[in-house]
Protein backbone atom coordinates (compact mmCIF):
# COMPACT_ATOMS: atom_id res chain seq x y z
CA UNK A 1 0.00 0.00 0.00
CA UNK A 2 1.54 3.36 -1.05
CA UNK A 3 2.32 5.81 1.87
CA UNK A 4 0.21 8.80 2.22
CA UNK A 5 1.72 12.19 0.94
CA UNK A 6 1.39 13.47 4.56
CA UNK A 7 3.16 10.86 6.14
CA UNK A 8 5.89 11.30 3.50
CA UNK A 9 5.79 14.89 4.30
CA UNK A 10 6.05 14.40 8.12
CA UNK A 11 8.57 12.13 8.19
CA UNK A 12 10.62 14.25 6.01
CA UNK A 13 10.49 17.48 8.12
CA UNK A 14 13.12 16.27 10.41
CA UNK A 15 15.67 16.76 7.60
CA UNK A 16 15.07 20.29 7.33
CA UNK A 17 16.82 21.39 11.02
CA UNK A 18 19.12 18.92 10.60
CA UNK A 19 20.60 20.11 6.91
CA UNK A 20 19.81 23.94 8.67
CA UNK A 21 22.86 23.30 11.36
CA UNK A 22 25.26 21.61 8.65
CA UNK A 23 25.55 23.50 6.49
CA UNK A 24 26.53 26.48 8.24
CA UNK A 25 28.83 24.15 10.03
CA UNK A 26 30.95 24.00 6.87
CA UNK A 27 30.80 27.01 4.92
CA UNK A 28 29.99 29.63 7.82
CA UNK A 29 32.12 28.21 11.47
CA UNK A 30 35.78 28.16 9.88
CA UNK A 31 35.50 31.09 8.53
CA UNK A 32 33.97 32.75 11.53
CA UNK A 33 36.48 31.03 14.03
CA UNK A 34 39.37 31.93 11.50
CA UNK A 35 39.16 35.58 10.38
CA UNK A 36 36.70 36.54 13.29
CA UNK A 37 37.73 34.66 16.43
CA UNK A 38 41.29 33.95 15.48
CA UNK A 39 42.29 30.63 15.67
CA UNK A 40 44.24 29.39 12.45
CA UNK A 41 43.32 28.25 8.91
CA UNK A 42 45.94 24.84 9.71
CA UNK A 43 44.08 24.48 13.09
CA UNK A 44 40.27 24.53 12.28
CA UNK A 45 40.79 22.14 9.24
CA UNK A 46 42.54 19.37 12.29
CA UNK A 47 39.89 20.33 14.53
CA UNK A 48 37.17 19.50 11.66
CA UNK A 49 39.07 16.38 11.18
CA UNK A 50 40.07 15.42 14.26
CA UNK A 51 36.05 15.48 14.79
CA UNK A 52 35.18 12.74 12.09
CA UNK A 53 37.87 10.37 13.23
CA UNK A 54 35.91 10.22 16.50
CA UNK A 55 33.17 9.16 15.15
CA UNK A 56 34.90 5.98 13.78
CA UNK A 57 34.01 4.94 17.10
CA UNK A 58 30.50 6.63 17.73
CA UNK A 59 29.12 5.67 14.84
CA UNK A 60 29.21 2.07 14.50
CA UNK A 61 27.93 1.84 18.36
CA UNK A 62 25.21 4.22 17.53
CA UNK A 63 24.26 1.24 14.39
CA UNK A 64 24.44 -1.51 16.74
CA UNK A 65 22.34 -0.15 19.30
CA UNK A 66 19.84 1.09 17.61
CA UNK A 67 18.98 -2.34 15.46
CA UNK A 68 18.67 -3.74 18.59
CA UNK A 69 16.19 -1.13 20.62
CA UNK A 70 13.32 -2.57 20.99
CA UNK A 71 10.66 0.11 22.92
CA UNK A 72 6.63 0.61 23.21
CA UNK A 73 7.67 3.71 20.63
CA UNK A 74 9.83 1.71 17.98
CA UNK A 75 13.46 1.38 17.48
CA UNK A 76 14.15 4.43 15.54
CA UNK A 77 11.84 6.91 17.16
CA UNK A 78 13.35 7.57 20.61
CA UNK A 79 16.79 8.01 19.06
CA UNK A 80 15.32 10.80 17.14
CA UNK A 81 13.84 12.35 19.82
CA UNK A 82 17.13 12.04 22.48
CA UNK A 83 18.97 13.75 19.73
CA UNK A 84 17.63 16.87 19.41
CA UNK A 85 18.02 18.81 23.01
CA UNK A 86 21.66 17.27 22.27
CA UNK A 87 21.88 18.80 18.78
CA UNK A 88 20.02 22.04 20.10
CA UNK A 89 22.86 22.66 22.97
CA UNK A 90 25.62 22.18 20.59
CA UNK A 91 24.36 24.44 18.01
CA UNK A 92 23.36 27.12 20.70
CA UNK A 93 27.27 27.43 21.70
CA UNK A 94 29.19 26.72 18.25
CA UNK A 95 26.79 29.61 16.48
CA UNK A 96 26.87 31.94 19.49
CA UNK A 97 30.28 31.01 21.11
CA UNK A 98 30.60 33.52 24.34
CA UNK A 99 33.35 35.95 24.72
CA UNK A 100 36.87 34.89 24.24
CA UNK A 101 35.97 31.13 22.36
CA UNK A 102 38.64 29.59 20.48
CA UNK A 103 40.00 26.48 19.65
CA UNK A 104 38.85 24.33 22.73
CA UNK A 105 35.64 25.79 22.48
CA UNK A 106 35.29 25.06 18.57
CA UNK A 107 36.67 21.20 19.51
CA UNK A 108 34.31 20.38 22.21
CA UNK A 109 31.05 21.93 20.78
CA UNK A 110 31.87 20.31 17.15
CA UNK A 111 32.33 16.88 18.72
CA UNK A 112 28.94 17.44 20.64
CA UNK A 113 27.37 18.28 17.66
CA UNK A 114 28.89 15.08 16.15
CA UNK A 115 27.14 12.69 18.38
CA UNK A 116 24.20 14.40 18.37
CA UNK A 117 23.80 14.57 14.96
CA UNK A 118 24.71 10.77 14.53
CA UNK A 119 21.95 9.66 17.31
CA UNK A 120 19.67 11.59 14.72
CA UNK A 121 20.44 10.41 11.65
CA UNK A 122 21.48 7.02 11.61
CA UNK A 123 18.00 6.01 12.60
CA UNK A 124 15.93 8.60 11.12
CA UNK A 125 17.41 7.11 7.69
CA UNK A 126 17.23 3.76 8.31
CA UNK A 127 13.96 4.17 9.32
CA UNK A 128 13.45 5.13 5.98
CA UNK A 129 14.49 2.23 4.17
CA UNK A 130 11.56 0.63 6.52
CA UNK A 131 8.71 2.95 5.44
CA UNK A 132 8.66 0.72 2.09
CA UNK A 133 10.02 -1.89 0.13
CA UNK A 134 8.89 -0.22 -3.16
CA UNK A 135 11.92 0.56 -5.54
CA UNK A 136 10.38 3.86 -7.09
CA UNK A 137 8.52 4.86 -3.75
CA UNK A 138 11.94 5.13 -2.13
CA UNK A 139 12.95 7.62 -4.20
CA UNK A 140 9.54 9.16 -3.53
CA UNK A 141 10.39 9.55 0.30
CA UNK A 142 14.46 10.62 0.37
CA UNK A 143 13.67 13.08 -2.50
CA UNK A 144 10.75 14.66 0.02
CA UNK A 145 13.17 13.92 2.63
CA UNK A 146 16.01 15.77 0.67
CA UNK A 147 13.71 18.42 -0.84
CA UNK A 148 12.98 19.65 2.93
CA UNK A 149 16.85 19.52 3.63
CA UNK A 150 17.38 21.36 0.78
CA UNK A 151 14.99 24.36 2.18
CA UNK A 152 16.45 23.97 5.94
CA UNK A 153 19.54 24.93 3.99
CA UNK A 154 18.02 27.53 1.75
CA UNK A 155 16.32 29.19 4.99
CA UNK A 156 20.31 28.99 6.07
CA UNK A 157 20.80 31.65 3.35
CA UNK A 158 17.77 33.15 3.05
CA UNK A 159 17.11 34.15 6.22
CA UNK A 160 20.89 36.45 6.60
CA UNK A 161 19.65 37.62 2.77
CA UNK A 162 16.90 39.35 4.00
CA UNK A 163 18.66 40.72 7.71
CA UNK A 164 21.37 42.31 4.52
CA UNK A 165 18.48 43.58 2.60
CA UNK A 166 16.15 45.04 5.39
CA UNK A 167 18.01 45.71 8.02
CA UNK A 168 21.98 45.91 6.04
CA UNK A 169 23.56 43.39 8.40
CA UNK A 170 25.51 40.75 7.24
CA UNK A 171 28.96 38.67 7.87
CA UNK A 172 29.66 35.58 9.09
CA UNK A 173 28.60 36.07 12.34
CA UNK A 174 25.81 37.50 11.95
CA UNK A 175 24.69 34.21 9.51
CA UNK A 176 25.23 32.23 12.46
CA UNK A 177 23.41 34.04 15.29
CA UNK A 178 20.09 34.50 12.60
CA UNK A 179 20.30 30.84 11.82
CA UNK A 180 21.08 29.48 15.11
CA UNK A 181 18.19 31.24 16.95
CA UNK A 182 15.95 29.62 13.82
CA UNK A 183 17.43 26.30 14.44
CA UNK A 184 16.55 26.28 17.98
CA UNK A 185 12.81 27.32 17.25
CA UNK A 186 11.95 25.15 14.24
CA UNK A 187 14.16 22.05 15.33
CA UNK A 188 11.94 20.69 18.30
CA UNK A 189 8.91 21.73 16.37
CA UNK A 190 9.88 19.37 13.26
CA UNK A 191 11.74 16.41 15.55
CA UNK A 192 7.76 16.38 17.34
CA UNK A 193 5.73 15.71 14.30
CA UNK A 194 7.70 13.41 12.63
CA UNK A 195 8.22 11.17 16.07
CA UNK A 196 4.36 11.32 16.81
CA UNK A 197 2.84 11.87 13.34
CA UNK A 198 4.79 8.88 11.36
CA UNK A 199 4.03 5.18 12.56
CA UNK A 200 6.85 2.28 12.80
CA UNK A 201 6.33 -1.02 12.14
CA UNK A 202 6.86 -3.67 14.79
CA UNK A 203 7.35 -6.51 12.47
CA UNK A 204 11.42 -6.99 13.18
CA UNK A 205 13.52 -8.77 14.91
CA UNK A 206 16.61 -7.18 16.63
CA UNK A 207 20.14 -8.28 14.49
CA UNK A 208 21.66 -11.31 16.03
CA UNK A 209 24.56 -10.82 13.36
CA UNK A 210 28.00 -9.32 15.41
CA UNK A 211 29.36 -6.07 14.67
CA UNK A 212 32.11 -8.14 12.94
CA UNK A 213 30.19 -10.86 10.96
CA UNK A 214 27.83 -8.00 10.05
CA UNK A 215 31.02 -5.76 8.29
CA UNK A 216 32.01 -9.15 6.48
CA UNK A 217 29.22 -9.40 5.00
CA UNK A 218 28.94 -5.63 4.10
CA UNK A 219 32.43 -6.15 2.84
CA UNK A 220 31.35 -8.46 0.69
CA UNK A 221 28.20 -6.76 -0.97
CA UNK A 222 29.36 -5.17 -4.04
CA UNK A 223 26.61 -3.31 -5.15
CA UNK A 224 26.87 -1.22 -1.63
CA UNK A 225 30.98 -1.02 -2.13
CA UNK A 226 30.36 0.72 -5.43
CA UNK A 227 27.59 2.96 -4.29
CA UNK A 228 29.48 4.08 -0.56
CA UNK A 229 32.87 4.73 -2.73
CA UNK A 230 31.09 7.27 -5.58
CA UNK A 231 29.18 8.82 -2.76
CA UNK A 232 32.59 9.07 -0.46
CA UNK A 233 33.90 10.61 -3.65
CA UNK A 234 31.64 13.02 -4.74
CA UNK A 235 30.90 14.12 -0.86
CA UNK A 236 34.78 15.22 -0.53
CA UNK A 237 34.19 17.17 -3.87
CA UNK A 238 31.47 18.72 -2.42
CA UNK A 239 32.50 19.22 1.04
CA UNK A 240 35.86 21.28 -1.03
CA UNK A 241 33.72 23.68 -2.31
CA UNK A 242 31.24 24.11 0.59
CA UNK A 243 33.93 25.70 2.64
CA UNK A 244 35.58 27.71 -0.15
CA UNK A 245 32.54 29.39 -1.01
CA UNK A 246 32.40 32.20 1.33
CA UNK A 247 36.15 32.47 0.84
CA UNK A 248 35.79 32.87 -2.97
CA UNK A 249 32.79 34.90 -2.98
CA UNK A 250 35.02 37.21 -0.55
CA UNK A 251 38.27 37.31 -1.49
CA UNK A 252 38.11 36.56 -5.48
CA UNK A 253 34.80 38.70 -6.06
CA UNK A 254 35.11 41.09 -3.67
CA UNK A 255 31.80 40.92 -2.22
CA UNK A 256 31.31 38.62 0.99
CA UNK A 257 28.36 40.45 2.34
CA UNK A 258 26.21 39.11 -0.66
CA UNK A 259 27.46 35.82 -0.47
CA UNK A 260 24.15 34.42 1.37
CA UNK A 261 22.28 35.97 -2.03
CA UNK A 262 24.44 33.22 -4.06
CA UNK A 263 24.67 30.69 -1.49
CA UNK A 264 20.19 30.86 -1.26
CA UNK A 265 19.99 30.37 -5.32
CA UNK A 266 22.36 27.55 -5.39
CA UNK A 267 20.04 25.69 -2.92
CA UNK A 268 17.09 27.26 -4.28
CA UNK A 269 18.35 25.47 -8.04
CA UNK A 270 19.03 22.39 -5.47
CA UNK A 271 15.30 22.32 -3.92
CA UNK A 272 13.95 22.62 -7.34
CA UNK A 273 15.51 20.20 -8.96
CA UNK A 274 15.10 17.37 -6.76
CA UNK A 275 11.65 16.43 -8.65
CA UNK A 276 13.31 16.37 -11.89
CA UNK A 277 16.11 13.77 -10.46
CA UNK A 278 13.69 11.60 -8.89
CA UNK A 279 11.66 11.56 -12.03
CA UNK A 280 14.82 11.11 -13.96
CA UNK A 281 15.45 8.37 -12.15
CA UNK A 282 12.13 6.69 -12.65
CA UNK A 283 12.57 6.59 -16.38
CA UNK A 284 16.27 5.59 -17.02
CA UNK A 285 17.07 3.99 -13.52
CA UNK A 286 18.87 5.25 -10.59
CA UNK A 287 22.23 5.15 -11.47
CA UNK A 288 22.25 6.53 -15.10
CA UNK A 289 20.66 9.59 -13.44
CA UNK A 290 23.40 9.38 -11.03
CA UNK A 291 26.04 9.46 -13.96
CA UNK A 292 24.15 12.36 -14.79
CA UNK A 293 24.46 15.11 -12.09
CA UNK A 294 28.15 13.85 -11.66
CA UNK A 295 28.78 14.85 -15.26
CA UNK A 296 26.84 17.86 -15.57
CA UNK A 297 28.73 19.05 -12.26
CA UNK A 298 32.08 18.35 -13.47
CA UNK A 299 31.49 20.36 -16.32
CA UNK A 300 30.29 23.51 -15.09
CA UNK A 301 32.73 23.61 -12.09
CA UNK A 302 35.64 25.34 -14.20
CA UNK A 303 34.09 27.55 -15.18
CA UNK A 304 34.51 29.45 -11.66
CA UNK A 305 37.88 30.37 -13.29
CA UNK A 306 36.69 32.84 -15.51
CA UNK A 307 35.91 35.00 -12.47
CA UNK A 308 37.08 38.17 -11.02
CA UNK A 309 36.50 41.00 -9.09
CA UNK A 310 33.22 42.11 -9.81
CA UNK A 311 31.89 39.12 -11.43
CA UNK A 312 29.24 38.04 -8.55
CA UNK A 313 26.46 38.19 -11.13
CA UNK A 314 28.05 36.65 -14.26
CA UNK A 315 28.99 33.68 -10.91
CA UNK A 316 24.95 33.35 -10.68
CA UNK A 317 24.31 30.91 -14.25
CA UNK A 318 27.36 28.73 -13.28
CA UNK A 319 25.89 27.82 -9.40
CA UNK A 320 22.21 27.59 -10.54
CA UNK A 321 23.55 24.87 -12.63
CA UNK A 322 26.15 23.25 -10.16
CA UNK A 323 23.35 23.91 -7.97
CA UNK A 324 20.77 21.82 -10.47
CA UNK A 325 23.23 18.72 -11.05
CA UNK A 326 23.74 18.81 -6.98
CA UNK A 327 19.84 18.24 -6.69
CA UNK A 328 20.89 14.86 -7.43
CA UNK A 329 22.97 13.97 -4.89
CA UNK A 330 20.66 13.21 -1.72
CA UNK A 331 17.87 11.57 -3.50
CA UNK A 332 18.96 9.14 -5.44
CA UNK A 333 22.40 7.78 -3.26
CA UNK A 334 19.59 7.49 -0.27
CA UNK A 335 17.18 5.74 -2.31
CA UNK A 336 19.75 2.93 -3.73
CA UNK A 337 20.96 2.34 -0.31
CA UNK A 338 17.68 1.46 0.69
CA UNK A 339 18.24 -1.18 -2.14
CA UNK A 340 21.27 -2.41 -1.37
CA UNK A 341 19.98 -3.13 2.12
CA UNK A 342 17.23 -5.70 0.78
CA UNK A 343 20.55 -7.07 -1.42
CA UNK A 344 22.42 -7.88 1.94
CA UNK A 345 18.59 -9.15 3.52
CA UNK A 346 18.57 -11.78 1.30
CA UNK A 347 22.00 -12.91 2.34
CA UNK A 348 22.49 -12.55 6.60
CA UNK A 349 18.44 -13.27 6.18
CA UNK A 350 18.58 -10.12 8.87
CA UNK A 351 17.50 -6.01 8.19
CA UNK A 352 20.35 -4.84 9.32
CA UNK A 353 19.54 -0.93 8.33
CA UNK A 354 21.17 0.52 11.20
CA UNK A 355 24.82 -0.86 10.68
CA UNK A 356 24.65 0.43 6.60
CA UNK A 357 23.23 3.68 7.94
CA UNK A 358 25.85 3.88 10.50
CA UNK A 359 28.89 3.15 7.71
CA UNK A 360 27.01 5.48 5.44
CA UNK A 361 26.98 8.21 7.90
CA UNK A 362 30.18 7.72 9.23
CA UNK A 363 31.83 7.79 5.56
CA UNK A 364 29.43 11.28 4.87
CA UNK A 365 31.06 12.47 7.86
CA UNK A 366 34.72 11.23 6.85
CA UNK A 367 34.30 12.90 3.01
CA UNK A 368 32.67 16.32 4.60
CA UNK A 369 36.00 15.98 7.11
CA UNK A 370 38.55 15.36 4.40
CA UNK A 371 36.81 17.81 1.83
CA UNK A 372 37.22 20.58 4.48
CA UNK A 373 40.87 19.41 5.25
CA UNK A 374 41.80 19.28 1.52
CA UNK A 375 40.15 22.90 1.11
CA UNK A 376 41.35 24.76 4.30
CA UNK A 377 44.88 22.89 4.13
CA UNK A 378 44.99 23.63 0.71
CA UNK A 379 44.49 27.01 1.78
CA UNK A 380 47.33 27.11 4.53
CA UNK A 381 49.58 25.42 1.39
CA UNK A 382 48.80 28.46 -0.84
CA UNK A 383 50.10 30.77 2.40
CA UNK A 384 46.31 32.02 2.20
CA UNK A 385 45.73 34.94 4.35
CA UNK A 386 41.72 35.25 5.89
CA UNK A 387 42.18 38.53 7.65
CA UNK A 388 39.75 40.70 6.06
CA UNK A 389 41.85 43.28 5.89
CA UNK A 390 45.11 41.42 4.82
CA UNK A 391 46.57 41.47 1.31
CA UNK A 392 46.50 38.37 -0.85
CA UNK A 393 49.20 37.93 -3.96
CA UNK A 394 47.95 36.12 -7.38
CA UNK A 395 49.24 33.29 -6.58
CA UNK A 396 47.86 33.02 -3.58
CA UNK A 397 44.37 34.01 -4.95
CA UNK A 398 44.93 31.99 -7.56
CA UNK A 399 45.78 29.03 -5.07
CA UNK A 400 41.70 29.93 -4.07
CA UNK A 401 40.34 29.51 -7.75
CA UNK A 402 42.26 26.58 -8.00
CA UNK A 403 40.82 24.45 -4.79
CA UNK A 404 37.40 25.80 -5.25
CA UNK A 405 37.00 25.52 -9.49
CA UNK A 406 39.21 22.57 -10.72
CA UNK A 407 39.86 20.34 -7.90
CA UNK A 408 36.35 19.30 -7.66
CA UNK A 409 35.68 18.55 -10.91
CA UNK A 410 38.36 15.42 -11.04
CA UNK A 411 36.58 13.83 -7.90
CA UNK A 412 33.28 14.21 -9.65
CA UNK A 413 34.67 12.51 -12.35
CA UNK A 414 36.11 9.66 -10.63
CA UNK A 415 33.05 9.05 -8.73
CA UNK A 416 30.90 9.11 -12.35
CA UNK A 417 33.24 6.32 -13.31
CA UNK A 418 32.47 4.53 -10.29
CA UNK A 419 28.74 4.22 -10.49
CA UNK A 420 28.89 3.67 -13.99
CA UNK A 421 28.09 0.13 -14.00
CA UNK A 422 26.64 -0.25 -10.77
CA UNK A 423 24.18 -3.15 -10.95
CA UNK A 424 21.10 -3.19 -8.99
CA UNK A 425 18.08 -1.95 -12.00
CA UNK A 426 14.61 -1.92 -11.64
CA UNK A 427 14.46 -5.35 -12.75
CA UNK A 428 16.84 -6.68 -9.97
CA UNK A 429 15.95 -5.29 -7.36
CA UNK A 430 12.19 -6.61 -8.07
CA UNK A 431 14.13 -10.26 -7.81
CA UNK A 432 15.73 -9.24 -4.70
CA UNK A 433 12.11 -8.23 -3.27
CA UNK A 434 10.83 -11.33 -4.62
CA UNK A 435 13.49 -13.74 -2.63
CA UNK A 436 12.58 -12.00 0.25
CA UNK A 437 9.31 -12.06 0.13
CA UNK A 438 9.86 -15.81 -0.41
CA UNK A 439 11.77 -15.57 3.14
CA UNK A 440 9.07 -14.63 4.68
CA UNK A 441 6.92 -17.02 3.83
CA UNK A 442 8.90 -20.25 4.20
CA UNK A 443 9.84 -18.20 7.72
């Protein structure tokens, strides 16, 4: 039975706080903490870092436990629900540090942050790999889920546009203070109706697989090794540029007080082109239209290099479309991993959603890491200076246009040529549905 459009839409809202706290995360906190609070470009990028490595340990314990909750509200629900005061503190002191924060500050809050953010979504996506075993419906409920991340990041951008143009305030920390305070209304608001308004089913059983039979196995399914590496891929290439943006838009164009104008119609091309992918993806298959928004991204990213001083409106045609190919990204990697799941199913005869979610949030978290290493290190290589007021030579600047136009495009590239044959179709995954539906019967 298909899933009502308000369920969908419920279950989806969670997404939009979430994607709200991080983005500014990347793109608006080193920046802030660098040129603002004074703590170096070489030290935020290890503190970023350092961040993801913990969570080679909080993650997979996050997966385990929460396959094997077992509570009068579901297994995924009260997760969701414990995460957000978490996710609420951490946000509240990384977005409006006190007086005299630095680099301890910027450590501790991140890594709170971290674990709150895994105890949200390593359940809240499994979960919805559980809402339906229907190949096209899947893509149905991660591109709502996505489209509704996508605005929580727009309102990111679009709420410091309109503090510029009504009130002529702007800068990074004023982005952070506008979207904070938002984060902390609309966050417990959204976590509350999807916990009460979408049901979970009871018909599981908790994983009696270990931790280490279970990564065998996931080792060993190579539909999922294909699909985790291109997203690992393209997530550094976009993690590169997410960082880079505010530093480009300031430094190269001369004009970082409009740079939440650009940064709202890139997700604003993102939001609306979610529909088209998911549609897209109905009519030549997931990973063709996967192929797709890698290549069309690729191509456009150079031309950033034909940018100056000046040039923020002739930037605005080359991020709608970067922004357009990006639509891509969330639904349709989501969606096949929901696949991939019933794949493994068939084999450990367990659904082990958790542990995949927790490996596929921990490598999100590693590629968003290393992409903001690569950028801000790359930065530090260059001899980059962030002081507003400092003086940057051409090669330095051009150090900037490098990271931020070409380097992305060869990950996208690599990542195209890693999906390209990736094997799970329409037609196979209604065989995989089909063996397990024979499970359960002869269960």
């Amino acid at each position: 039975m298909a899933l009502k459009k308000s369920t969908i839409f419920y279950y989806g809202l969670t997404d939009l706080p979430v994607m709200m706290s991080i983005f500014p995360v990347l793109v608006f906190v080193p920046k802030y903490y660098a040129s603002d609070l004074g703590v170096s470009l070489g030290l935020v990028s290890w503190i970023v870092f350092g961040v993801r490595i913990f969570d080679v340990f909080t993650d997979p314990v996050c997966g385990y436990l929460c396959d094997r909750t077992n509570t009068r509200w579901g297994r995924r629900r009260p997760w969701i629900a414990a995460a957000a005061p978490v996710m609420m503190a951490a946000v509240f002191m990384l977005f409006l540090p006190p007086e005299g924060a630095g680099a301890w500050h910027l450590l501790i809050w991140m890594s709170v942050l971290s674990v709150g953010t895994t105890m949200m979504l390593i359940p809240y996506y499994a979960w919805a790999a559980e809402l339906s075993p229907d190949y096209n419906e899947r893509s149905r409920i991660t591109g709502a889920r996505s489209a509704l991340g996508v605005v929580g990041n727009f309102l990111a951008q679009f709420i410091p546009v309109v503090a510029l143009l009504v009130w002529g305030v702007g800068g990074s920390e004023a982005v952070l203070k506008l979207v904070g305070i938002t984060i902390l209304v609309v966050m417990p608001v959204c976590v509350y109706l999807t916990v009460t308004k979408v049901g979970e089913s009871r018909d599981y059983e908790n994983s009696r697989i270990s931790t280490v039979d279970g990564l065998r196995l996931m080792a060993e399914n190579g539909p999922f090794l294909r699909l985790i590496l291109a997203f690992g891929v393209s997530s550094t290439a976009l993690a590169m540029t997410t960082p880079l943006y505010i530093f480009f838009i300031a430094f190269v164009l001369k004009a970082e007080k409009q740079a939440p104008i650009m940064l709202a119609c890139f997700y604003l091309a993102n939001l609306l082109a979610v529909p088209f992918w998911v549609w897209l993806s109905g009519k030549i298959g997931k990973h063709r239209a996967y192929v797709g928004s890698f290549s069309i991204i690729a191509l456009a990213h150079p031309f950033y290099l034909l940018l100056g001083e000046g040039d923020f409106w002739w930037m605005l045609p080359i991020t709608i479309t970067t922004g357009f190919a990006a639509g891509g990204f969330a639904a349709l990697p989501n969606s096949m991993k929901a696949d991939v799941i019933d794949f493994d199913h068939v084999k450990s005869g367990e659904n082990r959603a958790g542990q995949f979610f927790a490996t596929w949030s921990f490598t999100y978290k590693l590629a968003a890491s290393l992409g903001a290493w690569l950028a801000l290190q790359g930065l530090s290589w260059f001899q980059f200076n962030p002081d507003p007021a400092g003086i940057n030579s051409p090669e330095q600047l051009f150090g900037l246009r490098f990271l931020f136009a070409l380097a992305p495009s060869a990950f996208y590239l690599g990542a195209c040529a890693l999906i390209w044959k990736y094997p799970i179709t329409e037609a196979k995954h209604a065989e995989v549905r089909q063996q397990l539906a024979n499970m359960e019967q002869t269960a």
